[in-house]
C-alpha atoms as a PDB file:
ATOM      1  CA  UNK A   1      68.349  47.997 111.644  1.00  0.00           C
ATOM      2  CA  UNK A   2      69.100  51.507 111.164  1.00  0.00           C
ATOM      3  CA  UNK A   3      72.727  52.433 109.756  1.00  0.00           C
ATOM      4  CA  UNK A   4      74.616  54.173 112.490  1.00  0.00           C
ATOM      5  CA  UNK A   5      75.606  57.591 111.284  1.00  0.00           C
ATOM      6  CA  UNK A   6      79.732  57.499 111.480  1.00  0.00           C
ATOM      7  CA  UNK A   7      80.850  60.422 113.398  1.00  0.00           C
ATOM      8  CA  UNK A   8      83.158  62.466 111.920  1.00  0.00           C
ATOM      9  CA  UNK A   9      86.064  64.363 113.896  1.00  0.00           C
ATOM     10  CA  UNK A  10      87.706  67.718 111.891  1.00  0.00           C
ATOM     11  CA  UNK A  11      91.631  68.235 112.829  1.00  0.00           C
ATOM     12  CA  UNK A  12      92.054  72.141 112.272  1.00  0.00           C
ATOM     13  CA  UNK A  13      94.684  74.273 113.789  1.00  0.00           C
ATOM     14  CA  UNK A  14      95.390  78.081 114.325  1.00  0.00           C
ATOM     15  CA  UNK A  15      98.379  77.953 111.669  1.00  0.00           C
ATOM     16  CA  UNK A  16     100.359  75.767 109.709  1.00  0.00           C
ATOM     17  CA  UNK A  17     103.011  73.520 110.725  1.00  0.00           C
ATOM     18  CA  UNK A  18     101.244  73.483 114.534  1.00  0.00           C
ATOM     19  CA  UNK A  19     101.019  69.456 114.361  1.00  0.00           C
ATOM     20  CA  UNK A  20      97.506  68.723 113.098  1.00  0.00           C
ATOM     21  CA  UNK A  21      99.367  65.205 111.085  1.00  0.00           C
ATOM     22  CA  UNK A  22     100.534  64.052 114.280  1.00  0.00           C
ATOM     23  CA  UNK A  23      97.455  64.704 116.104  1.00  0.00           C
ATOM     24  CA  UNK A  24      95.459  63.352 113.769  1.00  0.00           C
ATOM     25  CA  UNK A  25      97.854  60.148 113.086  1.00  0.00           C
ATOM     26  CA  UNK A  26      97.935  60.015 117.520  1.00  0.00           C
ATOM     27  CA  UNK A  27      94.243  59.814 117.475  1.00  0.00           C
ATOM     28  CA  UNK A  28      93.646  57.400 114.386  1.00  0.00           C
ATOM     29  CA  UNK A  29      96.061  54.619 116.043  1.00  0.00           C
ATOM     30  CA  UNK A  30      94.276  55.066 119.353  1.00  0.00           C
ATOM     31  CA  UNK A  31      90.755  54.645 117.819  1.00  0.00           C
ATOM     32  CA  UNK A  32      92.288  51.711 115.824  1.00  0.00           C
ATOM     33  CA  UNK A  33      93.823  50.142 119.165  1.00  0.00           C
ATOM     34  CA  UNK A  34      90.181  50.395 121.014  1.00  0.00           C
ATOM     35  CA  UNK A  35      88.826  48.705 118.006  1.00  0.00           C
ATOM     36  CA  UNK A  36      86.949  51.541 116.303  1.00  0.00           C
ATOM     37  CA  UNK A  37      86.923  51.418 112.930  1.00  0.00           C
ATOM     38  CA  UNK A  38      88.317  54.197 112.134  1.00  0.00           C
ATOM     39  CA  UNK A  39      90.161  56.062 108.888  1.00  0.00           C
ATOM     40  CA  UNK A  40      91.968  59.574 108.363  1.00  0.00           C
ATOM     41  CA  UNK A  41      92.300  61.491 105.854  1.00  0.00           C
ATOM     42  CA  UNK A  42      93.891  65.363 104.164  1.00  0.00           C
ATOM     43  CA  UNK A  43      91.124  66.175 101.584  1.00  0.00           C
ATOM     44  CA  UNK A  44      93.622  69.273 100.754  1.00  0.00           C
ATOM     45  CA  UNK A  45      97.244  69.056 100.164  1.00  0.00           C
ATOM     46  CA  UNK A  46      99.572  71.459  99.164  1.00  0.00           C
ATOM     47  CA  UNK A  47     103.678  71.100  98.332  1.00  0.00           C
ATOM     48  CA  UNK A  48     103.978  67.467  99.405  1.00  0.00           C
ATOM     49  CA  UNK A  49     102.388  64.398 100.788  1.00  0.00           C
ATOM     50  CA  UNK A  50     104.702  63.383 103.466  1.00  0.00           C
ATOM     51  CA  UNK A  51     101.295  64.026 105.723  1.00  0.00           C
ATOM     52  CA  UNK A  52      99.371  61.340 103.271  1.00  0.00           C
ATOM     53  CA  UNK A  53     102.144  59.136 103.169  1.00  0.00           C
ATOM     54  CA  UNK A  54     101.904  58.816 107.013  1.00  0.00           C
ATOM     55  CA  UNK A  55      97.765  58.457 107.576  1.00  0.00           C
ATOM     56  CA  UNK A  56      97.970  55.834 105.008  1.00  0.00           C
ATOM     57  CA  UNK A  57     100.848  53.689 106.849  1.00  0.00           C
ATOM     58  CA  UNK A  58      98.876  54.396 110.227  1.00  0.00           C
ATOM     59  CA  UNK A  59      95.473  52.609 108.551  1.00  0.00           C
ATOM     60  CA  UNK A  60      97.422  49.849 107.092  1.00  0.00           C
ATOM     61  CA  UNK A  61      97.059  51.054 103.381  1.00  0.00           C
ATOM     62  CA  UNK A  62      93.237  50.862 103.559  1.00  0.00           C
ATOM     63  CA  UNK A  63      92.504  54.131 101.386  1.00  0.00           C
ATOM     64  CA  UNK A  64      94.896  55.120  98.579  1.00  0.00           C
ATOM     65  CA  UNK A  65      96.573  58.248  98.538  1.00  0.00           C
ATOM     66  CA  UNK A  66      94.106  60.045  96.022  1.00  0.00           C
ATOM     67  CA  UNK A  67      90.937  58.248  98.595  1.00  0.00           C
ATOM     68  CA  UNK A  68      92.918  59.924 101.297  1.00  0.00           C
ATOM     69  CA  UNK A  69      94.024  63.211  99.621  1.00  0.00           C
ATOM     70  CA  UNK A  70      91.397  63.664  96.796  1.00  0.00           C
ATOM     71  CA  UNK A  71      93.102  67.557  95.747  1.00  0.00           C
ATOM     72  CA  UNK A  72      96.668  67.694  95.750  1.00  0.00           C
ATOM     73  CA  UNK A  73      98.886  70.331  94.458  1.00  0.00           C
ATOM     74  CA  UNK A  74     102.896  70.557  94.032  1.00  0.00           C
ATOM     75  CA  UNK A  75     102.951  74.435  94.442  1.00  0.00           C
ATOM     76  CA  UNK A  76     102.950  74.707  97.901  1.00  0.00           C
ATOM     77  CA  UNK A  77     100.050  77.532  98.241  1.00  0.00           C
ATOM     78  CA  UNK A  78      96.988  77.825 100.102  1.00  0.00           C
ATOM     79  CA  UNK A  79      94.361  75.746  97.855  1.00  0.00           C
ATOM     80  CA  UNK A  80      92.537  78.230  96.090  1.00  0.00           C
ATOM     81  CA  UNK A  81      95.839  80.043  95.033  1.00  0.00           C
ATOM     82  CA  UNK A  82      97.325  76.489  93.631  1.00  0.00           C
ATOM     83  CA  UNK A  83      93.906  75.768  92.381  1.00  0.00           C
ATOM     84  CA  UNK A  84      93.461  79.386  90.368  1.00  0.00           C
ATOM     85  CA  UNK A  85      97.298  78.656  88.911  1.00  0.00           C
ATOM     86  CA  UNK A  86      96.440  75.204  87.732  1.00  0.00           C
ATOM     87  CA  UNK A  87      93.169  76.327  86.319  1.00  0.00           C
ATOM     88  CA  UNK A  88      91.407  73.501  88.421  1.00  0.00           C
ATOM     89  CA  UNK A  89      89.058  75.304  90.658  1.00  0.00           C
ATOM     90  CA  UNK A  90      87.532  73.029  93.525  1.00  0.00           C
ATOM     91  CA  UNK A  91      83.799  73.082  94.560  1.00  0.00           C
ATOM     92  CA  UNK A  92      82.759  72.966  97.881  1.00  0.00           C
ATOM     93  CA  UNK A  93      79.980  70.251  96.499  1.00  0.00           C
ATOM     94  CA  UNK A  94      83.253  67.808  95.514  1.00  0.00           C
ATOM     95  CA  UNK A  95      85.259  68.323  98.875  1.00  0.00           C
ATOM     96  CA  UNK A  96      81.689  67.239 100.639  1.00  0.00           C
ATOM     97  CA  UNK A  97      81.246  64.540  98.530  1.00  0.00           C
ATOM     98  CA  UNK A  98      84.117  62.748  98.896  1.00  0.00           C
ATOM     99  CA  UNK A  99      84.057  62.843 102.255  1.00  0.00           C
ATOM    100  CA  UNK A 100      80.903  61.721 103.243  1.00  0.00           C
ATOM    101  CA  UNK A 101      81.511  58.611 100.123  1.00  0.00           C
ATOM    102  CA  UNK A 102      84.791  57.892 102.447  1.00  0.00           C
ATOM    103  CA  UNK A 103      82.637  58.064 106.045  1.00  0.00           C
ATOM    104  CA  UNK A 104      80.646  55.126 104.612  1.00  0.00           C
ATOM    105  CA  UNK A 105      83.262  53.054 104.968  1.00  0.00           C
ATOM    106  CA  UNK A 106      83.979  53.400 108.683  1.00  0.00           C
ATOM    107  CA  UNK A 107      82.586  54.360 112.409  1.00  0.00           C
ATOM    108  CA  UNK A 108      84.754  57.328 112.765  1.00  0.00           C
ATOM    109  CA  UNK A 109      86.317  59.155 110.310  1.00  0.00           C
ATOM    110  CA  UNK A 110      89.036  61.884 111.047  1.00  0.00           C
ATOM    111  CA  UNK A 111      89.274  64.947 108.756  1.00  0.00           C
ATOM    112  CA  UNK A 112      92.825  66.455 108.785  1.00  0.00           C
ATOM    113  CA  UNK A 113      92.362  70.507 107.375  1.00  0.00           C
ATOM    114  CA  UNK A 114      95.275  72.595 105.858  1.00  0.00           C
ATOM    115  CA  UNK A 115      96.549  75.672 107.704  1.00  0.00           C
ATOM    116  CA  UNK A 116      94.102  77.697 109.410  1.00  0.00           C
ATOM    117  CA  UNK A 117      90.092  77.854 109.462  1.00  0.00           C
ATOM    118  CA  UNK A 118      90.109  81.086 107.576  1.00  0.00           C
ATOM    119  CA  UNK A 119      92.351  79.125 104.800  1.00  0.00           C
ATOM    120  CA  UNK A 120      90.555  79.457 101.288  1.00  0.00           C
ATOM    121  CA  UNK A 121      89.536  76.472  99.312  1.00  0.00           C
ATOM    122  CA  UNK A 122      87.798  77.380  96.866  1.00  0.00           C
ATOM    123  CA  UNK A 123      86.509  81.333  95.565  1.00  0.00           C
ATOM    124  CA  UNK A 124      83.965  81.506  97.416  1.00  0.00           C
ATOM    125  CA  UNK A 125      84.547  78.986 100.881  1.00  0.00           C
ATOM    126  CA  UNK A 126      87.073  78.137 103.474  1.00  0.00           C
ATOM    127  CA  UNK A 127      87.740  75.569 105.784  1.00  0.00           C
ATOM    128  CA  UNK A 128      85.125  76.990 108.330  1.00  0.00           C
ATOM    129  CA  UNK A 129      82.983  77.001 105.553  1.00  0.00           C
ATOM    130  CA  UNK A 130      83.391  73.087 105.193  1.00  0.00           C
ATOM    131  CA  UNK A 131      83.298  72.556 108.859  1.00  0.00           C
ATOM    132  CA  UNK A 132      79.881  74.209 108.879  1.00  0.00           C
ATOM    133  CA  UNK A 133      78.551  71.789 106.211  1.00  0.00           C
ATOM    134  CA  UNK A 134      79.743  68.606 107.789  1.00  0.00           C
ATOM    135  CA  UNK A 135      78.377  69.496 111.212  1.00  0.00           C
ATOM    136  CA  UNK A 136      81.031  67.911 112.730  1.00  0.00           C
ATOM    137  CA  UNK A 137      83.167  67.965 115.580  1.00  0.00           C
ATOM    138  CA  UNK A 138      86.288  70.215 115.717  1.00  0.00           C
ATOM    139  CA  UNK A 139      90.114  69.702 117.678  1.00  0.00           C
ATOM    140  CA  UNK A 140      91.893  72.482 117.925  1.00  0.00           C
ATOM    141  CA  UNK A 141      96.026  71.610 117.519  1.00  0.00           C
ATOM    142  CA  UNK A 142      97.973  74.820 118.819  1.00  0.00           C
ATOM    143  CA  UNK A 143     101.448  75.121 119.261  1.00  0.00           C
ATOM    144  CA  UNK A 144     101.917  75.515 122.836  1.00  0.00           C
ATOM    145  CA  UNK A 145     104.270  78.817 123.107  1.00  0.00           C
ATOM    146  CA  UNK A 146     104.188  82.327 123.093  1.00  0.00           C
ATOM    147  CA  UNK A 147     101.182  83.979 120.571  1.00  0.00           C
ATOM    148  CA  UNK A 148      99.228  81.264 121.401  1.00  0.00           C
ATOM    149  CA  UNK A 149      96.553  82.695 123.412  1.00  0.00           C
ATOM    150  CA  UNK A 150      95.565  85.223 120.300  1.00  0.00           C
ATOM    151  CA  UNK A 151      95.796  82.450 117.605  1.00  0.00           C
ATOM    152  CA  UNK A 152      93.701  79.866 119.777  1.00  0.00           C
ATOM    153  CA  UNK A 153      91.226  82.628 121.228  1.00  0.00           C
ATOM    154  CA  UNK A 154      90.299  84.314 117.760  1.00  0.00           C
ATOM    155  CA  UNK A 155      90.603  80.439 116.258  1.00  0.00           C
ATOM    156  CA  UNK A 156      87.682  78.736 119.139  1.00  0.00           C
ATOM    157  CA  UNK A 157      85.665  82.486 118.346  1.00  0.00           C
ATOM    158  CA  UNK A 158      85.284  81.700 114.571  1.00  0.00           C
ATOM    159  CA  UNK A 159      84.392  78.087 115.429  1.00  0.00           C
ATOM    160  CA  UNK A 160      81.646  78.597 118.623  1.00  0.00           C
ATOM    161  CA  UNK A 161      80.293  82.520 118.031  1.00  0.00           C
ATOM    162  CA  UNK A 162      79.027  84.316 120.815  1.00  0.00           C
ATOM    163  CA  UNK A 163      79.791  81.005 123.169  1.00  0.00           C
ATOM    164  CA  UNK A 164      83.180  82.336 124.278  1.00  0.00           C
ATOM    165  CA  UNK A 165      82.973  85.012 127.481  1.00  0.00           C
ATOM    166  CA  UNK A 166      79.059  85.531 126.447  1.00  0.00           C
ATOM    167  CA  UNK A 167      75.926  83.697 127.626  1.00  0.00           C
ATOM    168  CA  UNK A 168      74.574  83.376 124.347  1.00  0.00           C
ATOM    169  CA  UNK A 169      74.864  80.352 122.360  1.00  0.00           C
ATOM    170  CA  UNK A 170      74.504  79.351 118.612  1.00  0.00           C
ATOM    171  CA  UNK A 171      71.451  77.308 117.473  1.00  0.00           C
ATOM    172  CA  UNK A 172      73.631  74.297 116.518  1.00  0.00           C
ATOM    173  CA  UNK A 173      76.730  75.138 118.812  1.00  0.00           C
ATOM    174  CA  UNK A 174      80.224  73.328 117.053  1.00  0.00           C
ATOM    175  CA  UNK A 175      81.113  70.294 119.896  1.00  0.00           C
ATOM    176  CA  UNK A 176      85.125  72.026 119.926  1.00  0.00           C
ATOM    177  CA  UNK A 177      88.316  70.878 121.846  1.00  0.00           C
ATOM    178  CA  UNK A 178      91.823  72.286 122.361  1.00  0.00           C
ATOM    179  CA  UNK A 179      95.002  70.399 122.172  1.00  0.00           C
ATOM    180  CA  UNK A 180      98.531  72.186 123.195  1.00  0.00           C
ATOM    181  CA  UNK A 181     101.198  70.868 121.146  1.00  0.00           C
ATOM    182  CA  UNK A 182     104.266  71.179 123.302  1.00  0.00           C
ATOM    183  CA  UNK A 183     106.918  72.521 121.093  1.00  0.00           C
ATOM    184  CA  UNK A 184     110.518  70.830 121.205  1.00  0.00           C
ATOM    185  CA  UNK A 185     111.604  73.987 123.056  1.00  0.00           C
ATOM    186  CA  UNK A 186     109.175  75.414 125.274  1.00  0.00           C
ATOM    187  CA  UNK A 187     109.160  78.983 126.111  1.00  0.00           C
ATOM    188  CA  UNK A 188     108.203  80.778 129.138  1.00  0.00           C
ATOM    189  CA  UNK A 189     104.881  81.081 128.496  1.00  0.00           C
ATOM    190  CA  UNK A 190     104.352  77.281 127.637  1.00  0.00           C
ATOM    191  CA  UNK A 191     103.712  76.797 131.603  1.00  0.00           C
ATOM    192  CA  UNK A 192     100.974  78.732 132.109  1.00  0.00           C
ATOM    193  CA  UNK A 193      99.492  78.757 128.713  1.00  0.00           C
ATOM    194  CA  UNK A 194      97.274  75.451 129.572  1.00  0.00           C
ATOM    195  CA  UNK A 195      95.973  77.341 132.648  1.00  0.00           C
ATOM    196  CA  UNK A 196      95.444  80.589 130.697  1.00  0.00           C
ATOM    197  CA  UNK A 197      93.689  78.783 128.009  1.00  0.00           C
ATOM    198  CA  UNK A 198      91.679  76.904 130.645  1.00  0.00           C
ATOM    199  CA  UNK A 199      89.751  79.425 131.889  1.00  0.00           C
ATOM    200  CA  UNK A 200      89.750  81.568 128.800  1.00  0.00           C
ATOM    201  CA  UNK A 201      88.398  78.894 127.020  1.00  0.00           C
ATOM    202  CA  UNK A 202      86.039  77.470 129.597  1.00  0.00           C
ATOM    203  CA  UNK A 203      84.014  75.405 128.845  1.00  0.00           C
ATOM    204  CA  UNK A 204      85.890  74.538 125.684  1.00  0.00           C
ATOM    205  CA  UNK A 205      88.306  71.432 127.237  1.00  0.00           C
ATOM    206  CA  UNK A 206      91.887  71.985 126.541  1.00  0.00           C
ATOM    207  CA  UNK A 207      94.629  69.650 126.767  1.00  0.00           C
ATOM    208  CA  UNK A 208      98.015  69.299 126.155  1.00  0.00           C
ATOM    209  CA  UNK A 209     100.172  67.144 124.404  1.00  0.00           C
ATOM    210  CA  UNK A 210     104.133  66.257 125.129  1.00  0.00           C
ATOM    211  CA  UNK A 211     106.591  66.687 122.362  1.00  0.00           C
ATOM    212  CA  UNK A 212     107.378  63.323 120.650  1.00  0.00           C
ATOM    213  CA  UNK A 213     110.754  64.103 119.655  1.00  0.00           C
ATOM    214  CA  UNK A 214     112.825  64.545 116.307  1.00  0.00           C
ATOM    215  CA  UNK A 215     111.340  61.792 114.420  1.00  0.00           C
ATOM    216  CA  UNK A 216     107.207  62.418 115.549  1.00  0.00           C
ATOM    217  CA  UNK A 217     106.257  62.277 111.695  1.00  0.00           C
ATOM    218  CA  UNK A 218     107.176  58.554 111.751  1.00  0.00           C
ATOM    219  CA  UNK A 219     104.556  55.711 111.421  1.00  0.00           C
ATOM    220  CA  UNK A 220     106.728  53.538 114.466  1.00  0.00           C
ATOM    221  CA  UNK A 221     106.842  56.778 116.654  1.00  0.00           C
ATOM    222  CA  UNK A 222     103.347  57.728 116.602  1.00  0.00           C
ATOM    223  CA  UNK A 223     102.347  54.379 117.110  1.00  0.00           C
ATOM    224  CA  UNK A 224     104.242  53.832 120.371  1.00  0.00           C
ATOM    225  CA  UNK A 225     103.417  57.524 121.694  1.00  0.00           C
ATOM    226  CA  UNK A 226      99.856  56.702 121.068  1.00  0.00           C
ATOM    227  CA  UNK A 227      99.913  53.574 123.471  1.00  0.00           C
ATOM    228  CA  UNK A 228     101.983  55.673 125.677  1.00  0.00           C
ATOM    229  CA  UNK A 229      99.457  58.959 125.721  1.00  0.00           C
ATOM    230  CA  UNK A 230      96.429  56.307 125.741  1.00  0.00           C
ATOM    231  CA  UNK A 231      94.438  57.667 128.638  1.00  0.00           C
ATOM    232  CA  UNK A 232      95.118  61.381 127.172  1.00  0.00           C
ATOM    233  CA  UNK A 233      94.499  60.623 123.643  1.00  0.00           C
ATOM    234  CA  UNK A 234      91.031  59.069 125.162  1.00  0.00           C
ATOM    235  CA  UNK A 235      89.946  62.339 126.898  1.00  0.00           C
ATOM    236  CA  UNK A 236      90.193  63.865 123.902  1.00  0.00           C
ATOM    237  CA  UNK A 237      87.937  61.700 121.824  1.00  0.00           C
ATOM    238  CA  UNK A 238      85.138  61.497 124.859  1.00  0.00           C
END
């Protein structure tokens, strides 16, 4: 029989620090619930790996921090800048590499980014450059509060051209999704954010996400918010 291609699922956001971890970690323990095989991982890392620390609990220590976060860096700088200090530049090739060597091992993978699509990686490509090479499909975490609509908008335009407010669409259109992170404090425009976004967007879905609390980064809290948020976290992965 024919090996079944594992579908891979990119976890970008429009900045840092918008929730992409806890998306990601939401989605991985869902997937893992419904009996997908699935596995996570940060190819880039930057400062810390509280984020790798986390995946790795949530798949039951089945990759190894260095499987699940391949180039890591202490200085906590975009990659390329961390990279270009350390004298350790990073080719596009590698990043692809390892990824597709860890999609082998499972039915879905989930590939958590770092900051921002126009983030650079390497001299000469960024994370939308990466996206573009795996083909994949993209989910959108945005913090739901005011400057979201210009981060989100100008973040879904580099990821679908033309495809937003035009007829036109690409040759091999990117299959994208938008997830509102509430914040712990919403603001005024967090209520009708969703809506704007909505119709902005359409037909880009967008959905929103409730605020886990204080203590979201932990591997017990994301578990029980993803059995809570089940029906939500599957609308997402349809």
């Amino acid at each position: 029989m024919p090996e079944v291609p594992c579908r891979l699922v990119f976890v970008t956001g429009t900045d840092t620090g918008v929730g992409k971890t806890v998306l990601t970690g939401l989605l991985l323990t869902r997937l893992r619930a419904r009996g997908t095989r699935a596995l996570a991982i940060k190819p880039f890392c930057s400062g810390g790996r509280g984020d790798v620390a986390l995946l790795r609990l949530l798949q039951e220590n089945e990759l190894t921090p260095e499987e699940i976060n391949p180039f890591f860096f202490l200085k906590p700088l975009a990659p390329l800048a961390a990279a270009q200090s350390h004298r350790q530049p990073i080719e596009l090739d590698s990043a692809l590499l390892h990824i597709r060597k860890i999609a082998r091992r499972c039915d879905c993978l989930l590939i958590e980014g770092i900051g921002g699509l126009l983030v650079p990686l390497g001299h000469d490509y960024t994370v939308l450059d990466l996206i573009h090479r795996l083909r994949c499909e993209v989910l959108v975490a945005a913090r739901n509060q005011l400057g979201t609509l210009n981060h989100t908008l100008l973040t879904v335009r580099a990821l679908t051209p033309f495809a937003v407010h035009r007829k036109l669409r690409p040759r091999h259109p990117t299959p994208v999704r938008v997830i509102l992170m509430q914040p712990a404090v919403p603001d005024i425009s967090s209520a009708s954010n969703p809506r704007l976004l909505g119709q902005l967007l359409k037909p880009v879905p967008v959905t929103t996400l409730p605020y886990l609390g204080p203590r979201c980064d932990r591997a017990t809290s994301v578990r029980s918010a993803a059995q809570r948020l089940g029906s939500r976290l599957d609308k997402v992965l349809t």
